[in-house]
PDBML (XML) file of the C-alpha atoms, coordinates in Angstrom:
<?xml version="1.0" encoding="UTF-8" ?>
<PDBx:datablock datablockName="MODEL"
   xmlns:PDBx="http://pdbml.pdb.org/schema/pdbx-v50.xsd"
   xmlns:xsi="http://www.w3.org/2001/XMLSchema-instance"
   xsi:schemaLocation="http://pdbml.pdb.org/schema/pdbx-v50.xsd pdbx-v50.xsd">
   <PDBx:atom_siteCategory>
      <PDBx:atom_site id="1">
         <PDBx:B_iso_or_equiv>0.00</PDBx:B_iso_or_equiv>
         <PDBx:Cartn_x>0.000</PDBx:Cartn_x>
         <PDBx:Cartn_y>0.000</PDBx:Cartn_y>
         <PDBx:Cartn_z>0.000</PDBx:Cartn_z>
         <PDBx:auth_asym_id>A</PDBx:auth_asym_id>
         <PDBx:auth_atom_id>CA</PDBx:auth_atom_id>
         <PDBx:auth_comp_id>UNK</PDBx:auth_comp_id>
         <PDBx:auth_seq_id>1</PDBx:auth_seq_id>
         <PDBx:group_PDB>ATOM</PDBx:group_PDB>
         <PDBx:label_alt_id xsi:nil="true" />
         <PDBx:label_asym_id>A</PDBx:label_asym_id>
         <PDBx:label_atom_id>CA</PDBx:label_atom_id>
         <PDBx:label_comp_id>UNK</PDBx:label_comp_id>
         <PDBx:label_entity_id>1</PDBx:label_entity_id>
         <PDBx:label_seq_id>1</PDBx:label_seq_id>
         <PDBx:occupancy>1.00</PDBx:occupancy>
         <PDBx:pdbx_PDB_model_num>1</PDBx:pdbx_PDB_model_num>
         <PDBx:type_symbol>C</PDBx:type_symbol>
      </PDBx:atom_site>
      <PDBx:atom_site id="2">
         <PDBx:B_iso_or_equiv>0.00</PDBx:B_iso_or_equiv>
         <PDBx:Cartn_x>3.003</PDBx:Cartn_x>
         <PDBx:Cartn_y>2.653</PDBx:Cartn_y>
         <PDBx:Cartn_z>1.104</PDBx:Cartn_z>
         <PDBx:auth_asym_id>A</PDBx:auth_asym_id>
         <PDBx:auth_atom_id>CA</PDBx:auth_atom_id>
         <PDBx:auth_comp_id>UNK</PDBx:auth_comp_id>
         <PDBx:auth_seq_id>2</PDBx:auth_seq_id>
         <PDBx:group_PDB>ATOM</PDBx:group_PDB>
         <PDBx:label_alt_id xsi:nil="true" />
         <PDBx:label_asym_id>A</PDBx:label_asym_id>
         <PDBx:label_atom_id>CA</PDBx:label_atom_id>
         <PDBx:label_comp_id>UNK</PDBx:label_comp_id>
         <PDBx:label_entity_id>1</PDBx:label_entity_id>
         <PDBx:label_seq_id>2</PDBx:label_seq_id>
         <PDBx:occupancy>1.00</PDBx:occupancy>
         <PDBx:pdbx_PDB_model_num>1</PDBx:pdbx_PDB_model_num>
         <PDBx:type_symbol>C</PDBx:type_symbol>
      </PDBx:atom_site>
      <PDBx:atom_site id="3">
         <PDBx:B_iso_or_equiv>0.00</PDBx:B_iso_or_equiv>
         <PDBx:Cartn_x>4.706</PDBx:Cartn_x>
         <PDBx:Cartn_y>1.813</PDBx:Cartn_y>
         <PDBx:Cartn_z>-2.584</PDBx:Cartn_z>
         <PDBx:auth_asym_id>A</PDBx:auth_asym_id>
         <PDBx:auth_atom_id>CA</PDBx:auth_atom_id>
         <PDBx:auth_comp_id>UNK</PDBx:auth_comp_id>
         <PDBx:auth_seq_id>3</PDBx:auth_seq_id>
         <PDBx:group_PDB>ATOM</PDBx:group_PDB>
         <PDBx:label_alt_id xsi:nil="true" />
         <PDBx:label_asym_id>A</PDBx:label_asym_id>
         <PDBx:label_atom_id>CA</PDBx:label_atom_id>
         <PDBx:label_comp_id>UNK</PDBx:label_comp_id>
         <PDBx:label_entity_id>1</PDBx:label_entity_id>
         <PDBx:label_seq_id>3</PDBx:label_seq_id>
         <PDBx:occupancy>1.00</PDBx:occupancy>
         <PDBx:pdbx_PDB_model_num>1</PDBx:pdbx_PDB_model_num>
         <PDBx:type_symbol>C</PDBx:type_symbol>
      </PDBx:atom_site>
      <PDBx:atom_site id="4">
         <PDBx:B_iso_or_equiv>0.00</PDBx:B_iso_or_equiv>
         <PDBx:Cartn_x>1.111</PDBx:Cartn_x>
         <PDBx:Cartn_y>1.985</PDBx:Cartn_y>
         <PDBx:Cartn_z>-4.334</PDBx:Cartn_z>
         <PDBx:auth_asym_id>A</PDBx:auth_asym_id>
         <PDBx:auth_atom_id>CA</PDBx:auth_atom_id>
         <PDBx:auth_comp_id>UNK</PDBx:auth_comp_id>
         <PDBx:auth_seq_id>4</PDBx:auth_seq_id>
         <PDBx:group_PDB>ATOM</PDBx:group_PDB>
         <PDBx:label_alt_id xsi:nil="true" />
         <PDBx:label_asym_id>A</PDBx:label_asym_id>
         <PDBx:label_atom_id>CA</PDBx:label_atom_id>
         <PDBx:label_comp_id>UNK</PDBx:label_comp_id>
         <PDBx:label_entity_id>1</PDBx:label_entity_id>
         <PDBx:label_seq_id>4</PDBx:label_seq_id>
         <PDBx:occupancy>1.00</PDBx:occupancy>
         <PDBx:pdbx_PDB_model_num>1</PDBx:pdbx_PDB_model_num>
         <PDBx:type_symbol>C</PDBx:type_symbol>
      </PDBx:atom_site>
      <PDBx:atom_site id="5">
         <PDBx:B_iso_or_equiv>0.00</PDBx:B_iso_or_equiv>
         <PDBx:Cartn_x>1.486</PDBx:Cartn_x>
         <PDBx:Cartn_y>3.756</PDBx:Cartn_y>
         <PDBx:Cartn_z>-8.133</PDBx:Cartn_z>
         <PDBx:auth_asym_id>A</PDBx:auth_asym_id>
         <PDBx:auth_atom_id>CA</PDBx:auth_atom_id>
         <PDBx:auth_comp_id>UNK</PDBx:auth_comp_id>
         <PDBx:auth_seq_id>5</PDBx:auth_seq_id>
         <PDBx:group_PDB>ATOM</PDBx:group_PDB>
         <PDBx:label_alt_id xsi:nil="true" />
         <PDBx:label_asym_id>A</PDBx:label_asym_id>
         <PDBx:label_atom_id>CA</PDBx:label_atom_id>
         <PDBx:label_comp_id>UNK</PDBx:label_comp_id>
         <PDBx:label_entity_id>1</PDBx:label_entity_id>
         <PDBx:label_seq_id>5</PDBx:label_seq_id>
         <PDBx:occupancy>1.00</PDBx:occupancy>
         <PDBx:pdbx_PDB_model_num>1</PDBx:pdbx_PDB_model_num>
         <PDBx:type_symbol>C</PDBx:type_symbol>
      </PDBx:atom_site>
      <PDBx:atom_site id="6">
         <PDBx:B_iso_or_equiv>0.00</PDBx:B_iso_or_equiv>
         <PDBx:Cartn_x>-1.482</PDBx:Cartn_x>
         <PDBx:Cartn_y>5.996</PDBx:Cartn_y>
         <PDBx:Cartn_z>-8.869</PDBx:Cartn_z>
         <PDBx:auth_asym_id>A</PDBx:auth_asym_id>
         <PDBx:auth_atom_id>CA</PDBx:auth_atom_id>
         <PDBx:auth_comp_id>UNK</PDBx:auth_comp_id>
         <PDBx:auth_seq_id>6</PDBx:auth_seq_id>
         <PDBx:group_PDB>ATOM</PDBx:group_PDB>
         <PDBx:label_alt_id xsi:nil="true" />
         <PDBx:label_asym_id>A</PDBx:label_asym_id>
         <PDBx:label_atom_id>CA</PDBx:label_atom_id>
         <PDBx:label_comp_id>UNK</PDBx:label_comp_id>
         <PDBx:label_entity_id>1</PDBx:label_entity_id>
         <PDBx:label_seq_id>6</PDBx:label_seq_id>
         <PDBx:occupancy>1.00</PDBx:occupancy>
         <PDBx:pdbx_PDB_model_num>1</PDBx:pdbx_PDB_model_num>
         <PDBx:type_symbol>C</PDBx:type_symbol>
      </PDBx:atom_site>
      <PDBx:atom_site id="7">
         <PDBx:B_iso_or_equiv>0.00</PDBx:B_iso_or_equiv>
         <PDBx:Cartn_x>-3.334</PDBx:Cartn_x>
         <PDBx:Cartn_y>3.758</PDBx:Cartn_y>
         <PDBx:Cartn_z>-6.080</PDBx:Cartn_z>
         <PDBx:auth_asym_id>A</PDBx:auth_asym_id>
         <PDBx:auth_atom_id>CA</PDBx:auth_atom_id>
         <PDBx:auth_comp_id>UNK</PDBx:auth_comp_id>
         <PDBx:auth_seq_id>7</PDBx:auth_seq_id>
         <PDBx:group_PDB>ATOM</PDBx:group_PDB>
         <PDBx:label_alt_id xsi:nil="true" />
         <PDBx:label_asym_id>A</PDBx:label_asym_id>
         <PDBx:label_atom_id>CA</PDBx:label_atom_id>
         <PDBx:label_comp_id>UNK</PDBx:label_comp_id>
         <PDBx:label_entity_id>1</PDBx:label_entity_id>
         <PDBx:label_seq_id>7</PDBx:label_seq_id>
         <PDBx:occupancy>1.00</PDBx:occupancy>
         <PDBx:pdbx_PDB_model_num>1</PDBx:pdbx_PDB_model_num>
         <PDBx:type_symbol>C</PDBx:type_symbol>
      </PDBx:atom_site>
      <PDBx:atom_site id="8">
         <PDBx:B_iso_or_equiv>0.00</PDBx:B_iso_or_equiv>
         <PDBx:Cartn_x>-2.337</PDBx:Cartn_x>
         <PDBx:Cartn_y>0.665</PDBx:Cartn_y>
         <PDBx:Cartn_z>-7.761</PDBx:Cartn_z>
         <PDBx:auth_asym_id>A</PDBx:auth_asym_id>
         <PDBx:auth_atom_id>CA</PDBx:auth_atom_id>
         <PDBx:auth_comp_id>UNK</PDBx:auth_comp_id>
         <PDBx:auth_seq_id>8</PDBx:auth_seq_id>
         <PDBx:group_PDB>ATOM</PDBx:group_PDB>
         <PDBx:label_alt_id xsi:nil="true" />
         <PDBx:label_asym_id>A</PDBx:label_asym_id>
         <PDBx:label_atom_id>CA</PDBx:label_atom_id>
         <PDBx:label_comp_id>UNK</PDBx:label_comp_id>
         <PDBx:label_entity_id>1</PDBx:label_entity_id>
         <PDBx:label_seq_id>8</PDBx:label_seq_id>
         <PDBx:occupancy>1.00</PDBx:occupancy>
         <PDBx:pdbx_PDB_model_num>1</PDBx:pdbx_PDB_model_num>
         <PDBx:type_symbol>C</PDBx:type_symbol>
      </PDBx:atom_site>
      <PDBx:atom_site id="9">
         <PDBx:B_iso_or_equiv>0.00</PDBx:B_iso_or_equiv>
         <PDBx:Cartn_x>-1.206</PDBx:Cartn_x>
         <PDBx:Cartn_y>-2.199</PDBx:Cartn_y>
         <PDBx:Cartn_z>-5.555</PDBx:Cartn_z>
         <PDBx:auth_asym_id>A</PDBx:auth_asym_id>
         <PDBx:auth_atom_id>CA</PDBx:auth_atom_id>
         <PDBx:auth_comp_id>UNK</PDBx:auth_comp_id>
         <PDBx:auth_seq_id>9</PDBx:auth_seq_id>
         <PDBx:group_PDB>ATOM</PDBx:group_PDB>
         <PDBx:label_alt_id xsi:nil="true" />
         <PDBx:label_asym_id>A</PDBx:label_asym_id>
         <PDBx:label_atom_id>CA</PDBx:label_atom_id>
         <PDBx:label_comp_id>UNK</PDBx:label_comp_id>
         <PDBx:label_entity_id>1</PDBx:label_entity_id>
         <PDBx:label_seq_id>9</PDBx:label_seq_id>
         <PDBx:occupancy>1.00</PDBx:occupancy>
         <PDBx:pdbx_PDB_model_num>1</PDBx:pdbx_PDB_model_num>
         <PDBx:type_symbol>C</PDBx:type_symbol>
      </PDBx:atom_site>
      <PDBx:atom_site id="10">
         <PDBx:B_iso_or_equiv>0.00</PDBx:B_iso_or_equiv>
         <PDBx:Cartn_x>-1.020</PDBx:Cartn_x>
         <PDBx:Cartn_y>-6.154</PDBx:Cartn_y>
         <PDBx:Cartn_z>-6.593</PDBx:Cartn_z>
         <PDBx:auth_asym_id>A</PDBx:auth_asym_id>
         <PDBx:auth_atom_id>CA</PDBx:auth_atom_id>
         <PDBx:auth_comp_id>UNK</PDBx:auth_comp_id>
         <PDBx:auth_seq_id>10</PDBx:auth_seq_id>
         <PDBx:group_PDB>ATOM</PDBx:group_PDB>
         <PDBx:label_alt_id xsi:nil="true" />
         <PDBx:label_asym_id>A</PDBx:label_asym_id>
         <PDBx:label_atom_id>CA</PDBx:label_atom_id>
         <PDBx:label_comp_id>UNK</PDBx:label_comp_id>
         <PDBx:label_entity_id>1</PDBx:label_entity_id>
         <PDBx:label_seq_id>10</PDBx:label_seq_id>
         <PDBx:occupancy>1.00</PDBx:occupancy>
         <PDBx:pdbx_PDB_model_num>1</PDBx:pdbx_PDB_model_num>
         <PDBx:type_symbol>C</PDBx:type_symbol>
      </PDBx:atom_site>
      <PDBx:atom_site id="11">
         <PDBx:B_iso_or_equiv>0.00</PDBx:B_iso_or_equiv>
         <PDBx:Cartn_x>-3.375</PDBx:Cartn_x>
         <PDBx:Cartn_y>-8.173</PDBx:Cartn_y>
         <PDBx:Cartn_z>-4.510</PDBx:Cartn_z>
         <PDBx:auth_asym_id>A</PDBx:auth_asym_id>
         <PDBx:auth_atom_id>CA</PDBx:auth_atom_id>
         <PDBx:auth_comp_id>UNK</PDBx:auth_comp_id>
         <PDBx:auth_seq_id>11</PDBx:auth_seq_id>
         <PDBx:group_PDB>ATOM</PDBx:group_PDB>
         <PDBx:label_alt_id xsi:nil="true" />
         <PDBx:label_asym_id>A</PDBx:label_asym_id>
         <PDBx:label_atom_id>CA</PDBx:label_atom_id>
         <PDBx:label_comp_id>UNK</PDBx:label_comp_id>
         <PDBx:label_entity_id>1</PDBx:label_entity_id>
         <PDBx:label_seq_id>11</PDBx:label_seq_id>
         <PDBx:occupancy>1.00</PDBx:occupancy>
         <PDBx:pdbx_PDB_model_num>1</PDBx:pdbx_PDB_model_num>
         <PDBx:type_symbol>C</PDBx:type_symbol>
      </PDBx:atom_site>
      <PDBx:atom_site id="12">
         <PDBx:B_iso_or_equiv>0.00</PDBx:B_iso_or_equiv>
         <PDBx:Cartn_x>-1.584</PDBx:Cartn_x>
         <PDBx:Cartn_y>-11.019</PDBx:Cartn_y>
         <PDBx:Cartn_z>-3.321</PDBx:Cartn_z>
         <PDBx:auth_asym_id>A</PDBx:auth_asym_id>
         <PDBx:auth_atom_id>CA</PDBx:auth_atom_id>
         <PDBx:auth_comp_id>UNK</PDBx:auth_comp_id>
         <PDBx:auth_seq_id>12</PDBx:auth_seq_id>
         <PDBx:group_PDB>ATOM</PDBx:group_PDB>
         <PDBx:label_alt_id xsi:nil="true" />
         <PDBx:label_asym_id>A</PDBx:label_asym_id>
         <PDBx:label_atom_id>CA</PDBx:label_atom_id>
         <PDBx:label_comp_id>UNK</PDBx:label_comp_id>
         <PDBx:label_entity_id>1</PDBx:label_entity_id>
         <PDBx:label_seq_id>12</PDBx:label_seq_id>
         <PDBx:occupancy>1.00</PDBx:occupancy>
         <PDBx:pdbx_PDB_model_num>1</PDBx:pdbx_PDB_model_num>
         <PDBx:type_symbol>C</PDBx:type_symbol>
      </PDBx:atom_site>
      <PDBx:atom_site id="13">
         <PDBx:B_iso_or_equiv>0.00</PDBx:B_iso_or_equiv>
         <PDBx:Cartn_x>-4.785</PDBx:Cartn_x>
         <PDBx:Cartn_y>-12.780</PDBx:Cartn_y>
         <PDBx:Cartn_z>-1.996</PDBx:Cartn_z>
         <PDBx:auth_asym_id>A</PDBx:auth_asym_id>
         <PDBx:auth_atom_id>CA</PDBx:auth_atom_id>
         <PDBx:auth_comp_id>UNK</PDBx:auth_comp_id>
         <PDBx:auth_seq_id>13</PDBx:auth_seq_id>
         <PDBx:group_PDB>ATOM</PDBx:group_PDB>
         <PDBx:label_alt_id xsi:nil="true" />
         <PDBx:label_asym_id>A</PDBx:label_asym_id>
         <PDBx:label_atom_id>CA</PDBx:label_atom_id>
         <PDBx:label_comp_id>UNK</PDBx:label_comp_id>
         <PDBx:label_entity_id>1</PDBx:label_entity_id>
         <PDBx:label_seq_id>13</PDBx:label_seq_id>
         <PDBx:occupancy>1.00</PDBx:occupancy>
         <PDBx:pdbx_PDB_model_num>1</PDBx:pdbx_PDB_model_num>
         <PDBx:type_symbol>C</PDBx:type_symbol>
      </PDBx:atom_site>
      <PDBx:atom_site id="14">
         <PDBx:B_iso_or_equiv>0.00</PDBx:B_iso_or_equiv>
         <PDBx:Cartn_x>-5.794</PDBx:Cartn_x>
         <PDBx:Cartn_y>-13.413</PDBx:Cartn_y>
         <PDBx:Cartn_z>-5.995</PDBx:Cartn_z>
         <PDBx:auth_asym_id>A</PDBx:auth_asym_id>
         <PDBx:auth_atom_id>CA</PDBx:auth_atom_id>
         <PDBx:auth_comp_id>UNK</PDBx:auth_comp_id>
         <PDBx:auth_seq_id>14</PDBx:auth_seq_id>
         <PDBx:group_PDB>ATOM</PDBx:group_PDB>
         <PDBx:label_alt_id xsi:nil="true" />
         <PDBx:label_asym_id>A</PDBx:label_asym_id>
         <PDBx:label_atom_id>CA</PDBx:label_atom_id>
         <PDBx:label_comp_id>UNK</PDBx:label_comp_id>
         <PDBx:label_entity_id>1</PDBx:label_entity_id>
         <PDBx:label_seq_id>14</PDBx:label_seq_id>
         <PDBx:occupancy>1.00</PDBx:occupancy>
         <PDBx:pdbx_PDB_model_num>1</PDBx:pdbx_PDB_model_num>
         <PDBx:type_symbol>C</PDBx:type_symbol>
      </PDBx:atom_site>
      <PDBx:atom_site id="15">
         <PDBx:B_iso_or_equiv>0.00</PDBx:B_iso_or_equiv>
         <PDBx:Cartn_x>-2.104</PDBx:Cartn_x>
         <PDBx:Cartn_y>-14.547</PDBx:Cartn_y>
         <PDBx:Cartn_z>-6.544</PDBx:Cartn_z>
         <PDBx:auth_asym_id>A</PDBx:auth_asym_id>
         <PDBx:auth_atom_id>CA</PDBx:auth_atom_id>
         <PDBx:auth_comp_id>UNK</PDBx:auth_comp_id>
         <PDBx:auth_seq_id>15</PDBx:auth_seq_id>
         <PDBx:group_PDB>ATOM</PDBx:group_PDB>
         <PDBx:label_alt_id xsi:nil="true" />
         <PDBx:label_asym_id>A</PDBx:label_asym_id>
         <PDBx:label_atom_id>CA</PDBx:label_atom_id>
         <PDBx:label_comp_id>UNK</PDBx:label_comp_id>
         <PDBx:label_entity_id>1</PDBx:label_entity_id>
         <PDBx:label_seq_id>15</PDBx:label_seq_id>
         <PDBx:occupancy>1.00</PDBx:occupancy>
         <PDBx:pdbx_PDB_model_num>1</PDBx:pdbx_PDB_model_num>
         <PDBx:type_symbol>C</PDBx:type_symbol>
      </PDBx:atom_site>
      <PDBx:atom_site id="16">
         <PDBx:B_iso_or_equiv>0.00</PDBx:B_iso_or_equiv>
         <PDBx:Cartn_x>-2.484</PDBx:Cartn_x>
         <PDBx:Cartn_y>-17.332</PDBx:Cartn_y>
         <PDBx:Cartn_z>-3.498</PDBx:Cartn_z>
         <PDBx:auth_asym_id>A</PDBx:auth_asym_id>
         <PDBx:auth_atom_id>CA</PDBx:auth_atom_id>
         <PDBx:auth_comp_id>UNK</PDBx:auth_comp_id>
         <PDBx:auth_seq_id>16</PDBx:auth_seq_id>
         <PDBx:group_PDB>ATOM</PDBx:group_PDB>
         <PDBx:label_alt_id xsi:nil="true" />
         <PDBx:label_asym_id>A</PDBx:label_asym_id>
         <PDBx:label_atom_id>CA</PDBx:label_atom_id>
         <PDBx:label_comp_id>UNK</PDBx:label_comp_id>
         <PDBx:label_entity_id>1</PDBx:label_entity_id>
         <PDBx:label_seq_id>16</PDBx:label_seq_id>
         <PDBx:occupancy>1.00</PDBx:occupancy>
         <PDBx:pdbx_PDB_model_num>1</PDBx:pdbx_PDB_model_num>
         <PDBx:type_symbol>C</PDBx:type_symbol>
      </PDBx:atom_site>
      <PDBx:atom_site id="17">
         <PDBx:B_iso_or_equiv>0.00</PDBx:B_iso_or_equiv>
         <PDBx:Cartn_x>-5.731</PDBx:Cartn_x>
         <PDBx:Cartn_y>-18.315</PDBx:Cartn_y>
         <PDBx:Cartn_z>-3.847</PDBx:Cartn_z>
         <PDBx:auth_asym_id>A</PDBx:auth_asym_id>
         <PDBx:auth_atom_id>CA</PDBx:auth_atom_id>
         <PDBx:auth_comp_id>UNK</PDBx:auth_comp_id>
         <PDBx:auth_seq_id>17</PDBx:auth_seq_id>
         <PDBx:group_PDB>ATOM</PDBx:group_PDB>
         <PDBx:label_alt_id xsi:nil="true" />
         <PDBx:label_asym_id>A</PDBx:label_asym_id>
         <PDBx:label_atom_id>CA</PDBx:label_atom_id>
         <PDBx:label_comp_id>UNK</PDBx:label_comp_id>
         <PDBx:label_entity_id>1</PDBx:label_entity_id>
         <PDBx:label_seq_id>17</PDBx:label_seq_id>
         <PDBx:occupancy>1.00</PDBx:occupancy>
         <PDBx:pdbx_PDB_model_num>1</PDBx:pdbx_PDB_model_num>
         <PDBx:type_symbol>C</PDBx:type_symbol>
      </PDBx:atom_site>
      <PDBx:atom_site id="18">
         <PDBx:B_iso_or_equiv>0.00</PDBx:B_iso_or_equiv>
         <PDBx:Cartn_x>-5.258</PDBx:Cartn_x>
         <PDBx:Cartn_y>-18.825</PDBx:Cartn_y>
         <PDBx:Cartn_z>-7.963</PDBx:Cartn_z>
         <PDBx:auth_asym_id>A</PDBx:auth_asym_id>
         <PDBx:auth_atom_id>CA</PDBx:auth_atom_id>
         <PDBx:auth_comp_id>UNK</PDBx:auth_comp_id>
         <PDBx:auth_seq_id>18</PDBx:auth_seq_id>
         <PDBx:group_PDB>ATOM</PDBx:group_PDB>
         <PDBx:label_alt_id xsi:nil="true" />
         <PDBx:label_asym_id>A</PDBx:label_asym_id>
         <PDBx:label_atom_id>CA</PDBx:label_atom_id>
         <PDBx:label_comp_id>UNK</PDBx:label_comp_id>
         <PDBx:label_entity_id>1</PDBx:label_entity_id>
         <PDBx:label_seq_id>18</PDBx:label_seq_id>
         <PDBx:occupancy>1.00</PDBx:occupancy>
         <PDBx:pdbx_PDB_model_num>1</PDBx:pdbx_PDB_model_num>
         <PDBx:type_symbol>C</PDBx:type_symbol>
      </PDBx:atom_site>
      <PDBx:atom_site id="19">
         <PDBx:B_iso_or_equiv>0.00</PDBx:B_iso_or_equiv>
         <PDBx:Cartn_x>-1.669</PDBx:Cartn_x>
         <PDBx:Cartn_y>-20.509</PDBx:Cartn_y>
         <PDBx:Cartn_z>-7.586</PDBx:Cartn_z>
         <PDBx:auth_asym_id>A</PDBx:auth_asym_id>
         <PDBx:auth_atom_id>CA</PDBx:auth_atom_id>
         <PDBx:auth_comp_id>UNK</PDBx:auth_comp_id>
         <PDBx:auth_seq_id>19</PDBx:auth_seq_id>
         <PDBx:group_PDB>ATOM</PDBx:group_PDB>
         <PDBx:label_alt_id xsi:nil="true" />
         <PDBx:label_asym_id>A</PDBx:label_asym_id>
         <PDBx:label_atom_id>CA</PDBx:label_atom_id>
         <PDBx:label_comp_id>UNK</PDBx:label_comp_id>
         <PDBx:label_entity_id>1</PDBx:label_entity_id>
         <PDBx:label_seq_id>19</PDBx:label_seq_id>
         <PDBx:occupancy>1.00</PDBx:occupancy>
         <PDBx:pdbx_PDB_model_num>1</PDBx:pdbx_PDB_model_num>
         <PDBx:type_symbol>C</PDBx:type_symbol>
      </PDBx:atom_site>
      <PDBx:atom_site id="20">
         <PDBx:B_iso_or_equiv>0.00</PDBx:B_iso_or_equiv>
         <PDBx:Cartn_x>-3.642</PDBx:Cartn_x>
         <PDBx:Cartn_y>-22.988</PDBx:Cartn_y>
         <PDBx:Cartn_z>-4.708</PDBx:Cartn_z>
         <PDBx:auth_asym_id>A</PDBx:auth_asym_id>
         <PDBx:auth_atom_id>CA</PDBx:auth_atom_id>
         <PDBx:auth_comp_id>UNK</PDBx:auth_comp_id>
         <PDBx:auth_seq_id>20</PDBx:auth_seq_id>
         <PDBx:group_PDB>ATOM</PDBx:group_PDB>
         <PDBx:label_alt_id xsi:nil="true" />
         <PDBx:label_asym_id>A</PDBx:label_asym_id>
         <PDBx:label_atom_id>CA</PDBx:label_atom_id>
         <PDBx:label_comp_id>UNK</PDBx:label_comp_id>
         <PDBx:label_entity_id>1</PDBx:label_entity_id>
         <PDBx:label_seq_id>20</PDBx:label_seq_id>
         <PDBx:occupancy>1.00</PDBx:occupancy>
         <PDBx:pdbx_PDB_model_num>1</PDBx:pdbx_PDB_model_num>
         <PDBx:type_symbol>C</PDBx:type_symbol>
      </PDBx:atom_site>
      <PDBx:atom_site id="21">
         <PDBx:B_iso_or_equiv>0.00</PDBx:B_iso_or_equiv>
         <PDBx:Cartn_x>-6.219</PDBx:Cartn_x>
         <PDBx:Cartn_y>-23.633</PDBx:Cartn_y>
         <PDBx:Cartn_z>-6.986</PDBx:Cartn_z>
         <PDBx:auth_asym_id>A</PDBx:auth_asym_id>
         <PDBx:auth_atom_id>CA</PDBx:auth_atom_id>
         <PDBx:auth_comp_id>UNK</PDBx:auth_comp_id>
         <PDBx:auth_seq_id>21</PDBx:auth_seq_id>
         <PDBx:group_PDB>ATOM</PDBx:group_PDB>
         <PDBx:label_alt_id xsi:nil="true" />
         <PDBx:label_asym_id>A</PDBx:label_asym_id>
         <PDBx:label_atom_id>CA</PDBx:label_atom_id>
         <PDBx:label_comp_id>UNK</PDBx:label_comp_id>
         <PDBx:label_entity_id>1</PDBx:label_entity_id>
         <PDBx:label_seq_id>21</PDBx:label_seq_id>
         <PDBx:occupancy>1.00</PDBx:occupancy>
         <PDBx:pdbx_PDB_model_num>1</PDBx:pdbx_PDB_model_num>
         <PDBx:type_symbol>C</PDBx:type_symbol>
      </PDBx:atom_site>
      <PDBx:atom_site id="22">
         <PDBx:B_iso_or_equiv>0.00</PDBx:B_iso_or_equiv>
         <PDBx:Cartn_x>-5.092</PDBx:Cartn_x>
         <PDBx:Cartn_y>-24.220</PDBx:Cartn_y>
         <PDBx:Cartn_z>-10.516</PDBx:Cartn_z>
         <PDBx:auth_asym_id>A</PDBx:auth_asym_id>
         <PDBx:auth_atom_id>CA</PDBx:auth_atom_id>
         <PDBx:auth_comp_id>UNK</PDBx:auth_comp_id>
         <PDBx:auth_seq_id>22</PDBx:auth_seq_id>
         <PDBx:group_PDB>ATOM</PDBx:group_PDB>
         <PDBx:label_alt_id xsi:nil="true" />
         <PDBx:label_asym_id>A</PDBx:label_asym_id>
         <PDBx:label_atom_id>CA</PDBx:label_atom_id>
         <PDBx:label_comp_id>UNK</PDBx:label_comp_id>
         <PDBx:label_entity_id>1</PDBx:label_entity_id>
         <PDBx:label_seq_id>22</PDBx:label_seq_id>
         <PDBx:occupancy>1.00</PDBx:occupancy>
         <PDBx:pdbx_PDB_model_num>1</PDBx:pdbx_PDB_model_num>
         <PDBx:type_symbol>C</PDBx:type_symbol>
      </PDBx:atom_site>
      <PDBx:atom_site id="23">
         <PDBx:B_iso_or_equiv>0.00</PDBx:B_iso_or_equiv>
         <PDBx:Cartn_x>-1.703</PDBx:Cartn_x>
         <PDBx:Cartn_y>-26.296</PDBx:Cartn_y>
         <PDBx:Cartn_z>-8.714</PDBx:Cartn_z>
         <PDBx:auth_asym_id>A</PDBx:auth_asym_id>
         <PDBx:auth_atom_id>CA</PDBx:auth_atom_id>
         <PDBx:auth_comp_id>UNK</PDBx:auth_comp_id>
         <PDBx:auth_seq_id>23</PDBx:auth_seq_id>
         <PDBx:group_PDB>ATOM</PDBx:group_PDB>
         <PDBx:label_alt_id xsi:nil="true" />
         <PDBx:label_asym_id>A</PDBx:label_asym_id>
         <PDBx:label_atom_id>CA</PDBx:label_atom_id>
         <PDBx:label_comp_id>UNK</PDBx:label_comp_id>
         <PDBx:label_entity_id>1</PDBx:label_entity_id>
         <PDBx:label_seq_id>23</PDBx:label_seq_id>
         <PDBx:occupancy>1.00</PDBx:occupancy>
         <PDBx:pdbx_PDB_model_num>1</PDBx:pdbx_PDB_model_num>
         <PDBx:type_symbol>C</PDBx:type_symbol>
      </PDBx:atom_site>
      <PDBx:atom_site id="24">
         <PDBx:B_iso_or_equiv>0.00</PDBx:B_iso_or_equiv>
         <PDBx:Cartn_x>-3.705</PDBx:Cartn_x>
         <PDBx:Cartn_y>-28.408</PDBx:Cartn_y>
         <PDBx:Cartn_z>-6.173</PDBx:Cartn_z>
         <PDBx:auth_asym_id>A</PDBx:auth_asym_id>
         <PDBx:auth_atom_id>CA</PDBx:auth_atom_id>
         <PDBx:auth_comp_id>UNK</PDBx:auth_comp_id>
         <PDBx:auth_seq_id>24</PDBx:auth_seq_id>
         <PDBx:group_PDB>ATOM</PDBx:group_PDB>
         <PDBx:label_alt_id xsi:nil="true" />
         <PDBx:label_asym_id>A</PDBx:label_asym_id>
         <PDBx:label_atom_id>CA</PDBx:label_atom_id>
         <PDBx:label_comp_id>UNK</PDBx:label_comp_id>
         <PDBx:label_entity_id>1</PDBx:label_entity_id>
         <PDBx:label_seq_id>24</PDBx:label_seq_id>
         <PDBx:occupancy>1.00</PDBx:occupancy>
         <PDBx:pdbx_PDB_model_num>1</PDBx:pdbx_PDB_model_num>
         <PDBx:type_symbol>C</PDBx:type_symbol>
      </PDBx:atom_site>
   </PDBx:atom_siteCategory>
</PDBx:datablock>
């Protein structure tokens, strides 16, 4: 959130619960 561009931030939640799902 601090390193935000134009209130853009990744959303890691997405990134773990895809990776979990599409690999187990």
């Amino acid at each position: 959130q601090t390193l935000a561009i134009a209130s853009i931030s990744p959303n890691l939640l997405i990134v773990v619960t895809a990776a979990f799902g599409f690999m187990r």
